[in-house]
Protein backbone atom coordinates (compact mmCIF):
# COMPACT_ATOMS: atom_id res chain seq x y z
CA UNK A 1 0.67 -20.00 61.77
CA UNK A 2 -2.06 -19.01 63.34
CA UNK A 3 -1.87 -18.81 67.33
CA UNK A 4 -4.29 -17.77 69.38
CA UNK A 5 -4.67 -17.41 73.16
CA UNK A 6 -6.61 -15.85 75.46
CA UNK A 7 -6.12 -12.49 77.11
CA UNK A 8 -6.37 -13.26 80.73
CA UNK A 9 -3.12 -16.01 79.66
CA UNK A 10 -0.60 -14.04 77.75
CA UNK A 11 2.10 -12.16 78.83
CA UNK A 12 3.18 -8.68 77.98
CA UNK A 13 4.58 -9.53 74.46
CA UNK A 14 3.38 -13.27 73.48
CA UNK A 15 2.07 -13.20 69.89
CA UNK A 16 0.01 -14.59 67.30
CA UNK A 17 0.65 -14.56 63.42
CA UNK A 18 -2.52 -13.53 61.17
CA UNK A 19 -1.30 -14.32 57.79
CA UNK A 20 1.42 -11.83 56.55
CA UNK A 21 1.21 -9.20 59.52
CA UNK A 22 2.05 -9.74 63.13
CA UNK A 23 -0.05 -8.55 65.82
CA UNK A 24 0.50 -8.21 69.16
CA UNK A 25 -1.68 -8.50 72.39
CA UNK A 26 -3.54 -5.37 73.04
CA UNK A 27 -3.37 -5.66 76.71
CA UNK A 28 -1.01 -5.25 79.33
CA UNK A 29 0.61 -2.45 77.52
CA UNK A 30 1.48 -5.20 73.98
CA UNK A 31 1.10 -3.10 70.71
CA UNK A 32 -0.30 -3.68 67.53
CA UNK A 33 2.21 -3.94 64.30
CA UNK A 34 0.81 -2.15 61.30
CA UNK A 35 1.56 -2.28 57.86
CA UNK A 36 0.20 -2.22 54.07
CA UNK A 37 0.66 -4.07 51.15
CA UNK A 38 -0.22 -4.16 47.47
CA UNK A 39 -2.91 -6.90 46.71
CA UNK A 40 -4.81 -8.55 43.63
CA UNK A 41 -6.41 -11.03 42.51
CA UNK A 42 -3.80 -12.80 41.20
CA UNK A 43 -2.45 -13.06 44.50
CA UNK A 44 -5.26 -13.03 46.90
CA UNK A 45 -5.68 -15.25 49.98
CA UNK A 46 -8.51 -17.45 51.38
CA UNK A 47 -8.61 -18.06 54.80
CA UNK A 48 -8.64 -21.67 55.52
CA UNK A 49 -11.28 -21.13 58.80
CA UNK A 50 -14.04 -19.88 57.14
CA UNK A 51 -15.87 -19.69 53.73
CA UNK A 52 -15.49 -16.75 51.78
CA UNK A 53 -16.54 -15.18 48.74
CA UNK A 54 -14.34 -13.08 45.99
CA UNK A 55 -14.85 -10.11 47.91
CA UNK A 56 -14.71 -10.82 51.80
CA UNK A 57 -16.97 -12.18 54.41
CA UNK A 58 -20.18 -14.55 53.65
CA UNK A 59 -19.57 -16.71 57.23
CA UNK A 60 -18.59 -14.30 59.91
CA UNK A 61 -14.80 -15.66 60.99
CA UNK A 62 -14.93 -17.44 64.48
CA UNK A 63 -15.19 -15.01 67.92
CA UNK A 64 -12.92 -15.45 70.23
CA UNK A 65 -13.43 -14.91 74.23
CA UNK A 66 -10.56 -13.24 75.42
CA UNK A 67 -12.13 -13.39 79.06
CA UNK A 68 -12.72 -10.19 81.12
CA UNK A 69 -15.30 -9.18 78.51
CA UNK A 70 -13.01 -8.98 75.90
CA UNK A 71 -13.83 -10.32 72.37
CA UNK A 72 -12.20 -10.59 68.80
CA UNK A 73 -11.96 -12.00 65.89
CA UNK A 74 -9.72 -12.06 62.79
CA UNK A 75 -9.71 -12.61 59.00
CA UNK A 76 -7.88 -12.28 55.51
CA UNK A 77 -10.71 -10.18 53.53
CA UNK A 78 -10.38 -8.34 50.28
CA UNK A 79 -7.78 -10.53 48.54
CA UNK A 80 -5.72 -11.38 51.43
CA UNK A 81 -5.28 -8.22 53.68
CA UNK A 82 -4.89 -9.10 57.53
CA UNK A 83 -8.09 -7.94 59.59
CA UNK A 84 -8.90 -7.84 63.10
CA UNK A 85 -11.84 -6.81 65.40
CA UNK A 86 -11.45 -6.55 69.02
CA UNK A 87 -14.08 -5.26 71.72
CA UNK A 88 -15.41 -4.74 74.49
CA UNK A 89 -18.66 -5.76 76.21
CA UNK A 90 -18.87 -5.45 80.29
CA UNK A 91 -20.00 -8.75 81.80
CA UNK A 92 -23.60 -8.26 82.65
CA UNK A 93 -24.99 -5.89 79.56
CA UNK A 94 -27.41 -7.32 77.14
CA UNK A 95 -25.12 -7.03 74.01
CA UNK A 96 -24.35 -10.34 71.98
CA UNK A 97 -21.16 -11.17 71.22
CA UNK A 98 -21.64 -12.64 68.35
CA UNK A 99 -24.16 -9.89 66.83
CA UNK A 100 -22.04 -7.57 67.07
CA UNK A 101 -19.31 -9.11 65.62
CA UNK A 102 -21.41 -10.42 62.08
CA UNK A 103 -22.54 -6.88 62.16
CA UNK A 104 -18.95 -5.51 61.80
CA UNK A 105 -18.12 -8.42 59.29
CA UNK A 106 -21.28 -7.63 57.26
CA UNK A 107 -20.22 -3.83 56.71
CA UNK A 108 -16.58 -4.82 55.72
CA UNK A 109 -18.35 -7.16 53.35
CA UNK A 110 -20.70 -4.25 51.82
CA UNK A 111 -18.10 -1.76 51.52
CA UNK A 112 -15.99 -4.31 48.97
CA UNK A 113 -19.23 -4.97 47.49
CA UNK A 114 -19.01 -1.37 46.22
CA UNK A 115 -16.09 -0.58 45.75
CA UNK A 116 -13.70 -3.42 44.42
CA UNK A 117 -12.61 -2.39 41.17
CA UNK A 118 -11.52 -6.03 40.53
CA UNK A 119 -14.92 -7.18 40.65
CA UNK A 120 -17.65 -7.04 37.57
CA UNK A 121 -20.77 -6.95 39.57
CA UNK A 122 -19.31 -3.70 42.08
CA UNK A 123 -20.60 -0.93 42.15
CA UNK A 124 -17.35 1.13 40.98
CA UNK A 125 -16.97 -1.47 38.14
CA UNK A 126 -20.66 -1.36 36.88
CA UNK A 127 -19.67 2.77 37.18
CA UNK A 128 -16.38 2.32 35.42
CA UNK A 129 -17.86 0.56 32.14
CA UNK A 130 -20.59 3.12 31.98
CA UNK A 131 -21.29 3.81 28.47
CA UNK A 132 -20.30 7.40 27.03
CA UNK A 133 -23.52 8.90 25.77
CA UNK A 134 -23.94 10.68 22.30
CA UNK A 135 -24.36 13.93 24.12
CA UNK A 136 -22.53 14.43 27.00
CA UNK A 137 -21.69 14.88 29.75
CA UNK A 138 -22.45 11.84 31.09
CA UNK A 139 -24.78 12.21 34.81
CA UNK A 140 -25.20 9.22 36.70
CA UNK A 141 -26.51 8.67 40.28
CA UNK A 142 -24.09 6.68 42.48
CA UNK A 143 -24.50 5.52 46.12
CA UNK A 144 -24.28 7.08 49.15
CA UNK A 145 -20.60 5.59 50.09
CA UNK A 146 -19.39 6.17 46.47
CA UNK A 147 -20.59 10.04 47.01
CA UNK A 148 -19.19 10.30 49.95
CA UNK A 149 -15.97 9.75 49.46
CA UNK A 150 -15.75 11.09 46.76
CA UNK A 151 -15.85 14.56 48.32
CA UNK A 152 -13.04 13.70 50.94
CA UNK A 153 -11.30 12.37 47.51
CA UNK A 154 -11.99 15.76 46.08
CA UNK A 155 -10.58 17.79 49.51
CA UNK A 156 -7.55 15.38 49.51
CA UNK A 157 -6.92 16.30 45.60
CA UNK A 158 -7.63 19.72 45.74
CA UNK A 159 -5.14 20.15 48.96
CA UNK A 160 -2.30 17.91 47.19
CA UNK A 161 -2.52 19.77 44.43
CA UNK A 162 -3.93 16.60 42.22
CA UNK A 163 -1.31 13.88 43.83
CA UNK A 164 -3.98 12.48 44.99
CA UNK A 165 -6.07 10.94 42.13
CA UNK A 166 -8.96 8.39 42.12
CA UNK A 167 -9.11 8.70 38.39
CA UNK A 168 -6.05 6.74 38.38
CA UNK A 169 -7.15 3.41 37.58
CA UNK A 170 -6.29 3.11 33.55
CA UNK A 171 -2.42 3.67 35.17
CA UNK A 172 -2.55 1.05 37.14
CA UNK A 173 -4.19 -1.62 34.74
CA UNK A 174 -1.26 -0.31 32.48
CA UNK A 175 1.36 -1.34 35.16
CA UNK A 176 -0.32 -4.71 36.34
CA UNK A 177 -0.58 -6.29 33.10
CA UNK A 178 3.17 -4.72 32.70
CA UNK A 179 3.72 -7.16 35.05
CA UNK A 180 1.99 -9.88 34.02
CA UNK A 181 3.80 -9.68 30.88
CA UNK A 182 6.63 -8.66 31.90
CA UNK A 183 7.22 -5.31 30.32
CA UNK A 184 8.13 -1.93 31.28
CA UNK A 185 4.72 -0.10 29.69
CA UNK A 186 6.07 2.56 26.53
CA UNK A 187 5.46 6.09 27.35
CA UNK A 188 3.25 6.48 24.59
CA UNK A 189 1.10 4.22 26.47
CA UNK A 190 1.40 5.63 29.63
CA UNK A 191 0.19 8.85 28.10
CA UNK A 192 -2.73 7.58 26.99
CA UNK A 193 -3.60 6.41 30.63
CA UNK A 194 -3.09 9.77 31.84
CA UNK A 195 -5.25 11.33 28.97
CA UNK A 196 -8.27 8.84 30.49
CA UNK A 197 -7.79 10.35 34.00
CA UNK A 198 -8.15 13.49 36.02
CA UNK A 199 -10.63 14.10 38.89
CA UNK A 200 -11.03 17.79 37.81
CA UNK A 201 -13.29 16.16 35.30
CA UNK A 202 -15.63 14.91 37.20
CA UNK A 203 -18.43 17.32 39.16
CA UNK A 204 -20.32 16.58 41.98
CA UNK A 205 -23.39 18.09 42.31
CA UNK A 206 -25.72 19.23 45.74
CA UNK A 207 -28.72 17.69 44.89
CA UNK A 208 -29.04 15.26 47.97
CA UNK A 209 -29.72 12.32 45.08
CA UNK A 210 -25.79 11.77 45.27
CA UNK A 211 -25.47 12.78 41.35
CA UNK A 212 -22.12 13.13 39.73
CA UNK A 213 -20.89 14.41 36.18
CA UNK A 214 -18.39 13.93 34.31
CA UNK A 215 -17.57 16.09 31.52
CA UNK A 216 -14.68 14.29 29.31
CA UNK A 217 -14.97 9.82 28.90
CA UNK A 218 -13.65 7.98 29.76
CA UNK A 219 -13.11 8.54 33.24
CA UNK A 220 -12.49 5.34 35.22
CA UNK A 221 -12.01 5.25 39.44
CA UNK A 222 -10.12 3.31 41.98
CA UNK A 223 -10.14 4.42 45.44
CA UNK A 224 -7.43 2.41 46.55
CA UNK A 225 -5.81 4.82 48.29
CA UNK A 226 -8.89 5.40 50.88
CA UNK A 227 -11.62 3.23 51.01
CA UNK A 228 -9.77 0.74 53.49
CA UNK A 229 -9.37 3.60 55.89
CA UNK A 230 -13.00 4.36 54.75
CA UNK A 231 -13.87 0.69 55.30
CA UNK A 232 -12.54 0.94 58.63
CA UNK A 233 -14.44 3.91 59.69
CA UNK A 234 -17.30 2.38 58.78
CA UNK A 235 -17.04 -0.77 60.47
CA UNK A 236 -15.94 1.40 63.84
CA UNK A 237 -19.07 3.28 63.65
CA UNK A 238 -21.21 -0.10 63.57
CA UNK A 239 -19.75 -0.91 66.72
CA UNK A 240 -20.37 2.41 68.49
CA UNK A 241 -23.97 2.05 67.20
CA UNK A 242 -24.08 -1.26 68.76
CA UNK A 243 -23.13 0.34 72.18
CA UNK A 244 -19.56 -0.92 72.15
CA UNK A 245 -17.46 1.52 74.58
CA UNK A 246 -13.88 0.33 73.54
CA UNK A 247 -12.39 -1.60 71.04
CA UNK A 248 -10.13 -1.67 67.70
CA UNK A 249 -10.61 -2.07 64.40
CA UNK A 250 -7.82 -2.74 61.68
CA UNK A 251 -7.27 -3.71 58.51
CA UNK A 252 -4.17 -3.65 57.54
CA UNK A 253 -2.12 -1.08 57.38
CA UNK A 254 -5.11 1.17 58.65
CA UNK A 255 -6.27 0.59 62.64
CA UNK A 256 -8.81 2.49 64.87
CA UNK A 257 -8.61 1.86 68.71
CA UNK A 258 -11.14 3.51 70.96
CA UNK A 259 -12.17 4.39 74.32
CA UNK A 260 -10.47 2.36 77.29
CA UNK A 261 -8.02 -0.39 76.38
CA UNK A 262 -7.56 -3.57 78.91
CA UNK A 263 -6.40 -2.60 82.59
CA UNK A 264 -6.32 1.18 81.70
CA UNK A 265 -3.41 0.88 79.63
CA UNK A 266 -2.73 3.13 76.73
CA UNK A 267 -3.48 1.45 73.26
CA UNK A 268 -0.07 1.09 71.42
CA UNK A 269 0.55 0.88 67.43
CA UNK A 270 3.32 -0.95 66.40
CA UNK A 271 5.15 1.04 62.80
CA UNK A 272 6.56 -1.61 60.81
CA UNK A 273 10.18 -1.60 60.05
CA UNK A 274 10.36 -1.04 56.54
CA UNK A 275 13.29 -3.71 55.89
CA UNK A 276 12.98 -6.18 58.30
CA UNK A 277 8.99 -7.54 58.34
CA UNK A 278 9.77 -9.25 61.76
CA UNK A 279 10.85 -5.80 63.87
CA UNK A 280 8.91 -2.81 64.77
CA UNK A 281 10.49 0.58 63.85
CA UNK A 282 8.46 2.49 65.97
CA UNK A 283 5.47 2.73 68.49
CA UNK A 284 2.86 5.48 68.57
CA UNK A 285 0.90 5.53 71.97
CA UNK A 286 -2.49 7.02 73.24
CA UNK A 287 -5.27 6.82 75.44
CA UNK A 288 -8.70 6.65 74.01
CA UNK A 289 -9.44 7.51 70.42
CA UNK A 290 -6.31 7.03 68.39
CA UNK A 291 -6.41 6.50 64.79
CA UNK A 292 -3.31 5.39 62.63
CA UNK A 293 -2.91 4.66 58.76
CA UNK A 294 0.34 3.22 57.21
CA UNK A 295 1.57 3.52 53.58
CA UNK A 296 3.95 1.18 52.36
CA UNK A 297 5.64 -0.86 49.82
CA UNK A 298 6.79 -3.57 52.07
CA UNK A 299 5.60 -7.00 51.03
CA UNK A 300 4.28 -6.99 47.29
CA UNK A 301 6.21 -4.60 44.96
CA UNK A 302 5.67 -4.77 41.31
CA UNK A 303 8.56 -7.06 39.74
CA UNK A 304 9.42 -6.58 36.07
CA UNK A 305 12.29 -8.64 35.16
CA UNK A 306 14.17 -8.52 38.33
CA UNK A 307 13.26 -4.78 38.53
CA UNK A 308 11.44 -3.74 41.86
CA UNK A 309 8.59 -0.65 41.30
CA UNK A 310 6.38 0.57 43.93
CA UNK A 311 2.49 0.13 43.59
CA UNK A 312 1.78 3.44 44.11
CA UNK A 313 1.95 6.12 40.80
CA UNK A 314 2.04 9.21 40.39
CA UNK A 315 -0.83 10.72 38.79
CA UNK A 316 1.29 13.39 37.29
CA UNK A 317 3.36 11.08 35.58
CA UNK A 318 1.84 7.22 35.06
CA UNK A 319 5.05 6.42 36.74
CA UNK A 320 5.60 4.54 40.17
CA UNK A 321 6.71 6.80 43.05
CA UNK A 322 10.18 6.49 44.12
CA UNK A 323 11.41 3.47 45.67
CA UNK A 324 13.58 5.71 48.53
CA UNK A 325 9.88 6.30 50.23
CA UNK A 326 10.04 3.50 51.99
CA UNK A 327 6.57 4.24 54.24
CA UNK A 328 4.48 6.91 55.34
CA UNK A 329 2.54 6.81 58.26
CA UNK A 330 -0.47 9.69 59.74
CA UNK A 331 -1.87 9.32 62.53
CA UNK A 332 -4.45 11.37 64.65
CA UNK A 333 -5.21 11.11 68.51
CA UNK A 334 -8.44 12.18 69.53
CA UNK A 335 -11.40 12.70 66.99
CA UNK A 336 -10.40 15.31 64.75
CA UNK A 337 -10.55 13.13 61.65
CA UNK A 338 -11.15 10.26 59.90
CA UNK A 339 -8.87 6.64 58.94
CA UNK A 340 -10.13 7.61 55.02
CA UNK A 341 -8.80 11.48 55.07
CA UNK A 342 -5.84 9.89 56.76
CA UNK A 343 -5.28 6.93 54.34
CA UNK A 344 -5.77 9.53 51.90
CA UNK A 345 -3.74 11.81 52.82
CA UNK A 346 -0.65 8.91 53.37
CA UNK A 347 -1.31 8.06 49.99
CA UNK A 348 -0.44 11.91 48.87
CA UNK A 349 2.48 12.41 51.20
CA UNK A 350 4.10 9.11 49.38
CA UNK A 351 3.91 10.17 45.74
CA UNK A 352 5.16 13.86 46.60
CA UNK A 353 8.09 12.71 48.58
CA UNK A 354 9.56 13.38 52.55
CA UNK A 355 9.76 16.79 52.35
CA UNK A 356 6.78 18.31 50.20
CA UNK A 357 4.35 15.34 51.95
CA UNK A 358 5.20 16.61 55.65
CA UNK A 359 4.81 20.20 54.41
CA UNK A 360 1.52 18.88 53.12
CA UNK A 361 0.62 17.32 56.90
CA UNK A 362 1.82 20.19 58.86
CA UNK A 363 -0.65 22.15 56.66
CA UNK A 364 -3.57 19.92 56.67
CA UNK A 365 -2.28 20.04 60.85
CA UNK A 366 -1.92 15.77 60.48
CA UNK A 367 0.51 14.22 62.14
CA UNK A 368 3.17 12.10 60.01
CA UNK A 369 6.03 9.76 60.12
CA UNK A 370 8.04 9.55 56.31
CA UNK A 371 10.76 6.91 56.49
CA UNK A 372 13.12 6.77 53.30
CA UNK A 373 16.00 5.29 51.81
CA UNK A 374 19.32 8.29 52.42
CA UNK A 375 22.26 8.07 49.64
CA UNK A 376 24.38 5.59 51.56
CA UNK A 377 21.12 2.96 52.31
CA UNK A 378 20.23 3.61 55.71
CA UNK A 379 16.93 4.79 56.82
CA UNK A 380 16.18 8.07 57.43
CA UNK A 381 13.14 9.28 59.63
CA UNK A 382 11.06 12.90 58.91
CA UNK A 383 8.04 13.89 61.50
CA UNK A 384 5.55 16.48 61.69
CA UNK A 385 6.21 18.80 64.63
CA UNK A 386 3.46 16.85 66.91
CA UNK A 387 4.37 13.70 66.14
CA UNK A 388 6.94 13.18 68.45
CA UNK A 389 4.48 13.83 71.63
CA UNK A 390 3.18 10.22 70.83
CA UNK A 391 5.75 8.61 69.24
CA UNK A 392 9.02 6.76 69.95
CA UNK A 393 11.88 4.64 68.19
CA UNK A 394 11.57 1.52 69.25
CA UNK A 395 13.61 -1.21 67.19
CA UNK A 396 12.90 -4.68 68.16
């Protein structure tokens, strides 16, 4: 179901479906519901409006005039994961529409180019089958986006104490064909996988040609757990350049809303309930820049024989993270960081758990929601010491 109507029509609270995630009208004081889920190939989803390729966008997805200037437009890209681009352009200016929007589409499209580990002809695939030369280590070039985060991979690691891990994609090939076949991976195997990994083993090095090393093969990367925030910044940053004043940006589990939302009201994100994918649990609210990344295993755990296991893994362990974190979310009003070092940084806070994860935020001065699973099944609910100023329960 796919309903769409125009701003200057809807209510307060009338709705559309995109796909798996529900969205709600930005205006008139409506939120946005965010959440994440685990995707693959084997499960990805084409969007019947549009042609795509394996990776995203080759036909920009139809604009849609909202009226009053506003403008959006919405898509399943990277193997099925909800996206949405709203903005504004005042009536009068000598912005197109539609420019701007193929211009956003094109950079989500570029960025999965890269790095989509799924795909042969990526840039992070075409890195990961590198072969090891007879005397290392082995020095490669890489692009600037690959570089780049890379060091906010390597600030994230370093300040999680290495539970946060790029290097972590030999673990999870090891659990997805587990699932595929249908077997819990041996521990002999799963130290193998770790024996392949470890981000201390890879150096970046200053010479403004984006050059890395890496000192022990093979070394193999996946940065899952931050390009879509990174994907996001990026495609937020094309529409500033475009001279965009307001608008939103999400994908997923990860959203960026800027400047003035509709009628002066404050933009408001939606946290999925972790149990129930048609409620919200809570609503985080701000005017202006606001920027909000969720971690979850809602929709698409891995199944193994009846046996639910969370897509994330530890890196200290090959295992999946415990099943009690049941989302994370960190969020940041104003402009003090980015949707990557906050995707990031989610990612962390769920494989170390409620407490060590929020002692992690309040240190890194990020504010955080954990929800988990207490010893008698409900939900419990831990927040960084700021979080409340923006935040409320909301269950509906």
């Amino acid at each position: 179901m796919n309903l769409i109507q125009k701003r200057s029509t809807v209510s307060a609270f009338n709705k559309y479906i995109l796909g798996m995630l529900t969205v709600l009208a930005a205006g008139y004081g409506a939120y946005f519901l965010v959440s994440t889920f685990f995707t693959s190939p084997q499960n990805s989803i084409n969007n019947h409006a549009r042609q795509t390729t394996e990776l995203g966008i080759s036909v920009s997805p139809p604009l849609i005039n909202n009226g009053g200037g506003w403008w959006e437009s919405n898509s399943l890209i990277y193997h099925g994961i909800p996206t949405r681009i709203l903005f504004f352009l005042p009536p009068g200016n000598n912005l197109q529409p539609t420019a701007v929007n193929e211009a956003a589409w094109q950079e989500f499209e570029r960025i999965g180019r890269i790095f989509n580990p799924f795909s042969p002809t990526s840039e992070i695939a075409r890195l990961n089958a590198t072969p090891w030369p007879r005397h290392p280590p082995l020095r490669l070039i890489v692009s600037k986006d690959i570089y780049t985060v890379m060091i906010m991979s390597r600030e994230i690691w370093n300040q999680s104490s290495g539970n946060f891990d790029p290097t972590l994609w030999p673990v999870k090939q090891l659990w997805q064909n587990a699932e595929k076949i249908q077997k819990v991976p041996p521990g002999q195997d799963i130290d193998t996988a770790l024996r392949s990994m470890g981000f201390g083993k890879v150096r970046l090095i200053d010479d403004q040609r984006y050059t890395i090393e890496i000192e022990d093969h093979p070394v193999m990367f996946d940065f899952g757990g931050i390009v879509k925030g990174y994907a996001v910044d990026q495609v937020r940053k094309i529409l500033l350049e475009k001279g965009v004043a307001a608008g939103l940006v999400q994908l997923g589990g990860e959203v960026s809303p800027f400047g003035n939302n509709e009628g002066g009201n404050p933009w408001r994100i939606g946290v999925q309930h972790p149990k129930q994918m048609d409620k919200v649990w809570g609503v985080i609210e701000a005017q202006g820049s606001l920027r909000v990344s969720t971690s979850g295993n809602y929709r698409q755990p891995i199944m193994i024989k009846g046996q639910s296991f969370y897509h994330i893994f530890s890196p200290k362990t090959g295992l999946p993270v415990s099943e009690k974190v049941l989302g994370v979310t960190t969020a940041c009003i104003g402009e003090n960081t980015s949707n990557a070092r906050l995707d990031g940084v989610a990612t962390a806070i769920t494989v170390m758990g409620p407490s060590a994860g929020l002692q992690l935020a309040e240190k890194l001065r990020i504010e955080a929601l954990v929800l988990f699973e207490t010893d008698d099944g409900t939900i419990g609910e831990l927040t960084t010491k700021g979080f409340g100023s923006h935040y409320k329960r909301e269950d509906r």
